[in-house]
Protein backbone atom coordinates (compact mmCIF):
# COMPACT_ATOMS: atom_id res chain seq x y z
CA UNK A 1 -31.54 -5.54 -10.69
CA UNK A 2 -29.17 -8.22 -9.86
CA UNK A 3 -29.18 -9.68 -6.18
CA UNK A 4 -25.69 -10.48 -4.31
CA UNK A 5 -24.86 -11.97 -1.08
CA UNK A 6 -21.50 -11.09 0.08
CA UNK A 7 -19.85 -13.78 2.17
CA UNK A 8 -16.92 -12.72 4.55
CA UNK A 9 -15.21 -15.22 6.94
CA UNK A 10 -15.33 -12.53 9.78
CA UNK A 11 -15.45 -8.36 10.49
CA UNK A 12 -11.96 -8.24 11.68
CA UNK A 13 -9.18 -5.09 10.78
CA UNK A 14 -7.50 -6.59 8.18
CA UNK A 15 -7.12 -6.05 4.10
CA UNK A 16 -9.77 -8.45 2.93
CA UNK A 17 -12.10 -7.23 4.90
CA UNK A 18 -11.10 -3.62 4.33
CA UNK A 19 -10.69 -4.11 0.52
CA UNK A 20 -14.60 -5.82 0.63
CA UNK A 21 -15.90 -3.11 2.54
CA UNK A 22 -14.70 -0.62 0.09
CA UNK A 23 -15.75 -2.09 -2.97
CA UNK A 24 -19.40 -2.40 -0.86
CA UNK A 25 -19.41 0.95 -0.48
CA UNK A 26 -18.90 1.90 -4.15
CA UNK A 27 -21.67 -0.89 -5.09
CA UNK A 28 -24.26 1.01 -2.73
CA UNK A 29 -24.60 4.25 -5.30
CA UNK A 30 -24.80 1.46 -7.84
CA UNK A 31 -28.82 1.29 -8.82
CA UNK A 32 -28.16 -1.78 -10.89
CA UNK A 33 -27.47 -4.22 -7.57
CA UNK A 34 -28.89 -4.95 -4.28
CA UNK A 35 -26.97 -6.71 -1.52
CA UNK A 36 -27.10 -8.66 1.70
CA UNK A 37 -23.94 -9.29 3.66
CA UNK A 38 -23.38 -12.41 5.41
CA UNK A 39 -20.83 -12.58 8.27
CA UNK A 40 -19.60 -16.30 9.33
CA UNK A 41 -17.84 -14.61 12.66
CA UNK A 42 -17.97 -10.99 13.90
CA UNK A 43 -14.75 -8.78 14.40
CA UNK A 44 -14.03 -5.17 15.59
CA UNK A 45 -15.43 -3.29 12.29
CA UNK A 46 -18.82 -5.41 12.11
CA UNK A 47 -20.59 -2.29 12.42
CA UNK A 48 -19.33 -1.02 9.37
CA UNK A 49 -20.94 -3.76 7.44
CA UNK A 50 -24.20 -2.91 9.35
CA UNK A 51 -24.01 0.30 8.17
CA UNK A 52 -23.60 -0.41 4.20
CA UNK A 53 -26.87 -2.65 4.18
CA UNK A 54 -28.48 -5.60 5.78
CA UNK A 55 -25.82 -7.58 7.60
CA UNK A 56 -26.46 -11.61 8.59
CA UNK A 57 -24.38 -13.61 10.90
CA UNK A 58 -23.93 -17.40 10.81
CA UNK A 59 -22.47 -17.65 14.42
CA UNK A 60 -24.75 -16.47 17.21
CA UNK A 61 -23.07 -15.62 20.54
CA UNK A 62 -23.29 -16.52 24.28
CA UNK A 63 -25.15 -19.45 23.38
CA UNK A 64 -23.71 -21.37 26.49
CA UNK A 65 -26.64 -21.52 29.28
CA UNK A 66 -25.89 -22.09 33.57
CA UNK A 67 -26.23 -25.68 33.88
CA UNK A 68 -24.50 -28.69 34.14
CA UNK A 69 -21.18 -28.77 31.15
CA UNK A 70 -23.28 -31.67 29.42
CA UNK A 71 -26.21 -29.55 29.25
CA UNK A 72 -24.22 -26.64 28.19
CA UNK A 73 -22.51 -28.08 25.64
CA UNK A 74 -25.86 -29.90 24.46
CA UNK A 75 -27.68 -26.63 24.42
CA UNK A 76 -24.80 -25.15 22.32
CA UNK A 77 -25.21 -27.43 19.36
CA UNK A 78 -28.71 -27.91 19.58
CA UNK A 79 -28.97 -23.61 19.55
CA UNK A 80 -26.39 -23.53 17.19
CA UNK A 81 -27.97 -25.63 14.35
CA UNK A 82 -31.49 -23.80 14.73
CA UNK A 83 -29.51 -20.81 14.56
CA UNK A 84 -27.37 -21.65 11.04
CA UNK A 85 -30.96 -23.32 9.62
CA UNK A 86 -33.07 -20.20 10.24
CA UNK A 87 -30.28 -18.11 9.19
CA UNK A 88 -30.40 -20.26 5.84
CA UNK A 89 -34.46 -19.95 5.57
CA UNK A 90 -33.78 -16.27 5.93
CA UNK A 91 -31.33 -16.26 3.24
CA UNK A 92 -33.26 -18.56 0.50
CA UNK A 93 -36.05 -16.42 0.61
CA UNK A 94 -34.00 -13.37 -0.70
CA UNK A 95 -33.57 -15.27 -4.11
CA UNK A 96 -29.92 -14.03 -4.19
CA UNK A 97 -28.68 -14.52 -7.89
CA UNK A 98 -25.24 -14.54 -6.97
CA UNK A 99 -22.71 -15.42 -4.14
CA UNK A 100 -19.47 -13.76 -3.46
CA UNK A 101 -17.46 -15.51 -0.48
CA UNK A 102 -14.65 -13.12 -0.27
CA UNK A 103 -12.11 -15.82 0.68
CA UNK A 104 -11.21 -19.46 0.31
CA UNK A 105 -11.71 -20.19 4.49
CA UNK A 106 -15.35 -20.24 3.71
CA UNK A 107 -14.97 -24.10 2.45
CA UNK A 108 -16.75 -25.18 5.52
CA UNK A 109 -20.59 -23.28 4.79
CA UNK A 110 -20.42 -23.47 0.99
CA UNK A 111 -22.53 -26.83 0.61
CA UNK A 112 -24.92 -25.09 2.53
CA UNK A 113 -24.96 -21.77 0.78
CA UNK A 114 -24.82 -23.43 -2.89
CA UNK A 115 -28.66 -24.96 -1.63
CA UNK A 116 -29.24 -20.81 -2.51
CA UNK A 117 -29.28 -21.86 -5.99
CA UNK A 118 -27.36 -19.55 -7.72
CA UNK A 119 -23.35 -19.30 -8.81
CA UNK A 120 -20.46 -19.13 -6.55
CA UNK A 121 -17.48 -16.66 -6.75
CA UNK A 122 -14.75 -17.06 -4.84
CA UNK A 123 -12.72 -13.78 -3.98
CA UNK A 124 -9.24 -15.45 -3.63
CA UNK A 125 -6.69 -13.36 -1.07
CA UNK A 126 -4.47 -16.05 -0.38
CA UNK A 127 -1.68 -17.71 -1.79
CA UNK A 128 -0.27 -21.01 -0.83
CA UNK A 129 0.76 -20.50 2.00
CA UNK A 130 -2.19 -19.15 3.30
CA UNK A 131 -4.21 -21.72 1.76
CA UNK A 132 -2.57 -24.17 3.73
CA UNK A 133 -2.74 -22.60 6.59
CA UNK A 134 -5.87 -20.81 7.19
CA UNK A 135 -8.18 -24.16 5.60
CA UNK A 136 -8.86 -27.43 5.91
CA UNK A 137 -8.13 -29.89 2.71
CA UNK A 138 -11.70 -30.66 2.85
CA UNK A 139 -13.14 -27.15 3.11
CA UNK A 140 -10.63 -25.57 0.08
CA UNK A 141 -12.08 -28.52 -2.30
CA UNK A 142 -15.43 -27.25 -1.23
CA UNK A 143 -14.27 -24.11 -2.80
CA UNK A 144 -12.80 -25.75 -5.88
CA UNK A 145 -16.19 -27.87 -6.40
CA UNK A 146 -18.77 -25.14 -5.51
CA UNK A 147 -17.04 -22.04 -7.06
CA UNK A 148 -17.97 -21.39 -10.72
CA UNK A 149 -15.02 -18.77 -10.94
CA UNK A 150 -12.72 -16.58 -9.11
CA UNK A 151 -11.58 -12.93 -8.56
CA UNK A 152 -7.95 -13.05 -8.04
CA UNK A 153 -6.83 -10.41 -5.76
CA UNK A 154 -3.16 -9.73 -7.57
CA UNK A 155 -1.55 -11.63 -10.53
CA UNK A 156 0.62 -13.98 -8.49
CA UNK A 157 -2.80 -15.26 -6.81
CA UNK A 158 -3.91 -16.11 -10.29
CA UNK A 159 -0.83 -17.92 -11.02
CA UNK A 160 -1.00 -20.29 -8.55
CA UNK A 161 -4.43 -21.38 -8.67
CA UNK A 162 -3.21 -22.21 -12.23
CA UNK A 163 -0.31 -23.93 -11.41
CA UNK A 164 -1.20 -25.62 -7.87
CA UNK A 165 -4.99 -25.80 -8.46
CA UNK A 166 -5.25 -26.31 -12.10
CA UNK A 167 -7.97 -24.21 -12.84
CA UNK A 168 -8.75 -22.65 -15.90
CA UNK A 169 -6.93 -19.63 -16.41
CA UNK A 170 -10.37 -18.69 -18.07
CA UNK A 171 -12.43 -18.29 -14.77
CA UNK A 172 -9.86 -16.76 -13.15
CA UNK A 173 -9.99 -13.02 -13.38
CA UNK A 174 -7.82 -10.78 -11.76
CA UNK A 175 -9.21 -7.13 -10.12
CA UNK A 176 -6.75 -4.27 -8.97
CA UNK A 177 -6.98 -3.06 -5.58
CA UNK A 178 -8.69 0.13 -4.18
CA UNK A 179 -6.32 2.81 -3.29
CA UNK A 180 -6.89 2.80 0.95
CA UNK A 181 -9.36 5.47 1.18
CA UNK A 182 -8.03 6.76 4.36
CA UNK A 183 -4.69 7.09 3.01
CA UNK A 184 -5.63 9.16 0.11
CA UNK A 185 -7.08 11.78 2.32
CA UNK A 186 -4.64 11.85 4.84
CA UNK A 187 -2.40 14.57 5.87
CA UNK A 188 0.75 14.18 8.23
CA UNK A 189 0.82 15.41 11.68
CA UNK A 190 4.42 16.82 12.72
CA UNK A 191 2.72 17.28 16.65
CA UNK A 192 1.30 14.02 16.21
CA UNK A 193 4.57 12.43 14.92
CA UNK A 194 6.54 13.88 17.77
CA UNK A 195 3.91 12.47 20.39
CA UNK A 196 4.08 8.94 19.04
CA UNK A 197 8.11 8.85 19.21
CA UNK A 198 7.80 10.34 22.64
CA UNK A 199 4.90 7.87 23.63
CA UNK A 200 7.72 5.07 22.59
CA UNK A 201 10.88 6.82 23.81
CA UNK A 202 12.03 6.95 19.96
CA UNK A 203 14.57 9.79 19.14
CA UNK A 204 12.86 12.37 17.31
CA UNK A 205 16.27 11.90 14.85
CA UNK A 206 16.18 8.46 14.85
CA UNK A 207 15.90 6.50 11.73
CA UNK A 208 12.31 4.25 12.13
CA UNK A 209 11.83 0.81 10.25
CA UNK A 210 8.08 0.35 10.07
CA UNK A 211 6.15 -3.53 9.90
CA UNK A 212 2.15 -4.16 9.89
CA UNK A 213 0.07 -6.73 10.52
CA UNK A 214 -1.45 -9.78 11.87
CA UNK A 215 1.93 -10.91 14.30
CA UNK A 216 2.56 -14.38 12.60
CA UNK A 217 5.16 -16.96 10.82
CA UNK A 218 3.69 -16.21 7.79
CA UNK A 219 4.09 -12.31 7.93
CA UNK A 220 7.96 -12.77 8.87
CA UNK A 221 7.95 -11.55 12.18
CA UNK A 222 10.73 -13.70 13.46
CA UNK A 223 12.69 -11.70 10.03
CA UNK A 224 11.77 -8.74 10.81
CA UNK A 225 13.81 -9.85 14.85
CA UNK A 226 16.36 -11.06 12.72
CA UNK A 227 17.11 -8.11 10.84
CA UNK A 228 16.29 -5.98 13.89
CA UNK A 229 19.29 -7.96 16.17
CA UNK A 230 21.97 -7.56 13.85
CA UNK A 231 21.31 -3.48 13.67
CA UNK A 232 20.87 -3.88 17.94
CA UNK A 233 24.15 -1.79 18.19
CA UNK A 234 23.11 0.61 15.97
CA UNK A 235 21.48 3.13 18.38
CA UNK A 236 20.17 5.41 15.76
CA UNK A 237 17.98 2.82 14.27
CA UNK A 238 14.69 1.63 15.60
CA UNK A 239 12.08 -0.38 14.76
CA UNK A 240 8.49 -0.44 15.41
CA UNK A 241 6.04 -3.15 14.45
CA UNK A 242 2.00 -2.43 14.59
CA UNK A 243 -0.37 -5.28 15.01
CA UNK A 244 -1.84 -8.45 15.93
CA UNK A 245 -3.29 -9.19 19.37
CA UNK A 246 -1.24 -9.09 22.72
CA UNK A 247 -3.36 -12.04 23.81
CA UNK A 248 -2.54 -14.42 20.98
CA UNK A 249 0.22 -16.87 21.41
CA UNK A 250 2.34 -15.76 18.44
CA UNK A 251 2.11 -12.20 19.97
CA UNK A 252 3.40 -13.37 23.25
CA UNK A 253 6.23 -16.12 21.65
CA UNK A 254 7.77 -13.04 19.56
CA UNK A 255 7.93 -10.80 22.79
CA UNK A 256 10.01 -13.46 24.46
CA UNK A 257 12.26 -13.70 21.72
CA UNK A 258 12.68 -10.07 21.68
CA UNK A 259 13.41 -10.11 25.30
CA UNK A 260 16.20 -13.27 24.74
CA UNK A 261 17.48 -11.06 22.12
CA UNK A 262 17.67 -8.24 24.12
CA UNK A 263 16.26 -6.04 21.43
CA UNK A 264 15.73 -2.79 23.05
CA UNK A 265 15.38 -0.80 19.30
CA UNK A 266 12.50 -3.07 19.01
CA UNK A 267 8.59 -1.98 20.03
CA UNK A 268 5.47 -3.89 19.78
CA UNK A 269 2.12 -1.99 19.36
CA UNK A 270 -0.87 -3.90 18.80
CA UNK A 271 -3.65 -3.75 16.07
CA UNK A 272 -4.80 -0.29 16.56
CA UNK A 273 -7.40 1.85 14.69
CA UNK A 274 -5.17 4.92 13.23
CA UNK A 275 -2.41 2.93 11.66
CA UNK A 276 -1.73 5.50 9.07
CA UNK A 277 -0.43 7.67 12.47
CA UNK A 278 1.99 5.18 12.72
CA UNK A 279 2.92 4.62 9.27
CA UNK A 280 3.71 8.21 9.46
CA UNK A 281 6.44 8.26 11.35
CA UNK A 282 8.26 5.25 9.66
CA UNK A 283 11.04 6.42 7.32
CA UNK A 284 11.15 2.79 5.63
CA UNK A 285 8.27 0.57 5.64
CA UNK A 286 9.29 -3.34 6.29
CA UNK A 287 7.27 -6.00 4.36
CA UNK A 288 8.75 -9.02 5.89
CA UNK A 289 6.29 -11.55 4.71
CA UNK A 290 7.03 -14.65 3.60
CA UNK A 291 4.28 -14.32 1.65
CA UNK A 292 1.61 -12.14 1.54
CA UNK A 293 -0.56 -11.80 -1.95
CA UNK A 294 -0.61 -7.90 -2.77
CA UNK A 295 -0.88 -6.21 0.99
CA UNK A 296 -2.99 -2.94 0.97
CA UNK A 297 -0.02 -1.56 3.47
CA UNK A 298 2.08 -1.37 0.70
CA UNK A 299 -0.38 1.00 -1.34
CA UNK A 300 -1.05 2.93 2.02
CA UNK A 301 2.80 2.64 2.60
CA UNK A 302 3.20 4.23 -1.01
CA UNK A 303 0.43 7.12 -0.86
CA UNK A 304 2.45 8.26 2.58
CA UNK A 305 5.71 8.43 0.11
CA UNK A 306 7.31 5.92 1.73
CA UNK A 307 9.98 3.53 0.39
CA UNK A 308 9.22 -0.03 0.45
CA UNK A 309 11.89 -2.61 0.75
CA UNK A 310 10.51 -6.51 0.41
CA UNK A 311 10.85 -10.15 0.08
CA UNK A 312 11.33 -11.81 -4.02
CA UNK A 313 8.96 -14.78 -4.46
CA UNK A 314 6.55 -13.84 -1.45
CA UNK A 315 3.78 -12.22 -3.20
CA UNK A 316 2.34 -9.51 -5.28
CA UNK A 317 4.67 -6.49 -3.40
CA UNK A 318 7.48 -6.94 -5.73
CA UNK A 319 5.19 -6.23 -8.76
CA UNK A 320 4.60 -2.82 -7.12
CA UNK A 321 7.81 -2.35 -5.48
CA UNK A 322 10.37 -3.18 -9.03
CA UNK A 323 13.58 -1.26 -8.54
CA UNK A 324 12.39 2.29 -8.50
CA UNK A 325 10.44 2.64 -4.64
CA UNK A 326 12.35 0.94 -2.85
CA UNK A 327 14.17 -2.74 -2.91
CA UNK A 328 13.12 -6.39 -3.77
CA UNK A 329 15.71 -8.20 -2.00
CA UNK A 330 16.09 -12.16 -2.29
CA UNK A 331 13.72 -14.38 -0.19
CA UNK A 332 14.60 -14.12 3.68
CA UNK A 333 18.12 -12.51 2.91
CA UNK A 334 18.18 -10.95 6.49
CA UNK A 335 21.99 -9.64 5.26
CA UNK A 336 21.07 -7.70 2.10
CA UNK A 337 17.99 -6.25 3.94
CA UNK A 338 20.28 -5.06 6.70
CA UNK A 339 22.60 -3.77 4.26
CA UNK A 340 19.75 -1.99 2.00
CA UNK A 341 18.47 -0.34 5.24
CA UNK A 342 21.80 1.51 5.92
CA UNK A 343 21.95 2.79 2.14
CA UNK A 344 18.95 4.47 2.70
CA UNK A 345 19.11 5.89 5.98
CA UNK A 346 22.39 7.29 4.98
CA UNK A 347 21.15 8.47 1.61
CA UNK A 348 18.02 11.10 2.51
CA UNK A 349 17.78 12.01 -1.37
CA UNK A 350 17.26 8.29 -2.69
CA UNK A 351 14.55 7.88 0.32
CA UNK A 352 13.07 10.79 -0.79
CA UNK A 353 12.99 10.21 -4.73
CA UNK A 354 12.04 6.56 -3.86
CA UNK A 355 9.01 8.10 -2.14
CA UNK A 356 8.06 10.62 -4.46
CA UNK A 357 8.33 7.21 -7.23
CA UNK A 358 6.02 5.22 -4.92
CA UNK A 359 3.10 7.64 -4.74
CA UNK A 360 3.17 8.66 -8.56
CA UNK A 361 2.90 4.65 -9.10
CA UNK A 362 0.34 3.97 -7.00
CA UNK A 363 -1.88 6.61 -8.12
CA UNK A 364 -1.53 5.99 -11.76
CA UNK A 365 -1.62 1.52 -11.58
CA UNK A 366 -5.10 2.08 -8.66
CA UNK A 367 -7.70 4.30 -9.89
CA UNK A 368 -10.62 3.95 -8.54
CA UNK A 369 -12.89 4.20 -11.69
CA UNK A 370 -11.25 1.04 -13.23
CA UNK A 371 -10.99 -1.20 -10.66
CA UNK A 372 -14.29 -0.59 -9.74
CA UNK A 373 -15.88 -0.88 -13.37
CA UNK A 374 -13.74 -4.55 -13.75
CA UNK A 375 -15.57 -5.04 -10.60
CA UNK A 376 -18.57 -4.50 -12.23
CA UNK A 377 -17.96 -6.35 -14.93
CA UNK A 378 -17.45 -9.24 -12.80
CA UNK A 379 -20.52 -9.10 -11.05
CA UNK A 380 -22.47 -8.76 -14.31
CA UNK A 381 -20.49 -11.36 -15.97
């Protein structure tokens, strides 16, 4: 029986996470594997990694005592490195014989996980962007030296650790995603829909453009304003974006711009924990990403029959999206996204046969079975 520790850089609601905790669950009727989970920062769906099997963390909380700041801040590093050593005694004596970090921000505790003597896989999610971004040069050539291959999330992950990284196209290999459980099994509400339009004074006739996600730069929110303020006059068109956090600065710098724009066919919902409700009600789902590797939305998007209109060179969507559920339009071309937008609203049968497209393709290119036995294979590779 073959012993894993799963790595993941935090619990939050988001598609790493969600993808990991999937596959997890799959692994558990597995007899062939046992696993540990380790959790470098907690997050709103920790529990559900408590629930699969043993669950470490490698941050401990409230460490902060009443005294003086210097003693405070002393008593936070001394705490925390007792903490992160015992954590490590606990984890050598499982005699894992195999690491999984389940995304390249976890540069900064791999020296200290490789002393668990045994080989390092790196679950890469992130493109170059990202990369730069959400790391530290330092910490991503940790990953490069520690990791003895890599999962690749979508093809056009792959390519660029070839290309950027040069690494071996050999130790790279790539594993579908799992359809979005929750999607599969989910049935639209027409009670539910109306309450959610109401809740946001959108016309029940009105046509919806739908965004997710974290509310950044990188997922094209300023775009998505862009494309938003030149259909402004168009009263019949909303749209609705769902996620991030309303007390994060990106959050709050996007609402004033929405304000400045005077974007009243604009609404802002934050990370919530039925987004498939909302995704519902969208007639058009949005992926304004400048990039954004191979976004589980867009499968969820697709299982709901929804058409998908996104970015070229940002990412794995185009592979999924092509020409026949929806539109790849050229990188950041607010116009032809504006103009692709009216087609379909005015053209109910090619939203509808776009739809119909999407969840035919996603349910033939995501079965479970095989991405789960290339997983698998992976593991026992």
């Amino acid at each position: 029986m073959k012993n894993i520790l799963f790595v993941s850089h935090d619990a939050n609601r988001a598609g790493s996470q969600i993808l990991l905790l999937r596959f997890l669950r799959l692994l558990k009727e597995n007899q062939n594997f046992k696993f540990s989970i380790l959790l470098k920062d907690g997050g709103i769906i920790e529990n559900e990694f408590n629930e699969i099997t043993q669950t470490y963390y490698w941050k401990k909380q409230n460490l902060v005592g009443k005294k003086s700041i210097l003693s405070k801040l002393y008593k936070k590093i001394i705490n925390k490195d007792i903490f992160i050593n015992e954590v490590l005694d606990t984890l050598k004596n499982q005699n894992f014989d195999l690491v999984v970090s389940n995304t390249i921000t976890n540069g900064d505790i791999l020296p200290m996980l490789n002393q668990l003597n045994c080989p390092i896989i790196t679950y890469v999610h992130e493109l170059e962007m990202g990369i730069q971004q959400y790391t530290k040069p330092e910490f991503f050539q940790n990953v490069l030296a520690l990791s003895s291959s890599y999962i690749a999330c979508a093809e056009s992950v792959k390519q660029n650790l070839i290309q950027n990284h040069h690494i071996n196209s050999t130790q790279i290999k790539v594993l579908p995603s799992l359809l979005p459980e929750l999607a599969l099994n989910y049935n639209s509400n027409k009670l539910l829909n109306e309450k959610l339009r109401n809740k946001y004074d959108i016309p029940l006739d009105a046509f919806l453009i739908g965004g997710m996600g974290t509310v950044d730069l990188r997922k094209g929110v300023d775009v998505f304003l862009q494309v938003a303020s030149k259909l402004k006059h168009n009263q019949s068109i909303f749209f609705l974006w769902v996620g991030g956090q309303d007390t994060e600065t990106d959050y709050k710098n996007f609402q004033i711009d929405k304000s400045r724009l005077e974007l009243k066919n604009v609404i802002f919902q934050k990370s919530v924990e039925n987004p498939l409700d909302f995704m519902s009600i969208f007639d058009v789902f949005f992926v304004s990403s400048r990039e954004d590797p191979y976004p589980l939305v867009v499968l969820e998007a697709a299982i709901l029959s929804k058409p998908i209109i996104c970015f070229d060179k940002a990412g794995g969507a185009k592979d999924f999206v092509e020409n026949d559920c929806g539109a790849v339009i050229e990188y950041l071309n607010v116009d032809k996204v504006v103009k692709k937008i009216v087609e379909l609203k005015e053209n109910l049968s090619l939203r509808k046969q776009m739809g119909v497209t999407a969840r035919k393709k996603v349910l033939e290119r995501h079965n479970q079975e095989k991405a789960f036995q290339t997983f698998i294979e992976i593991l026992n590779k």
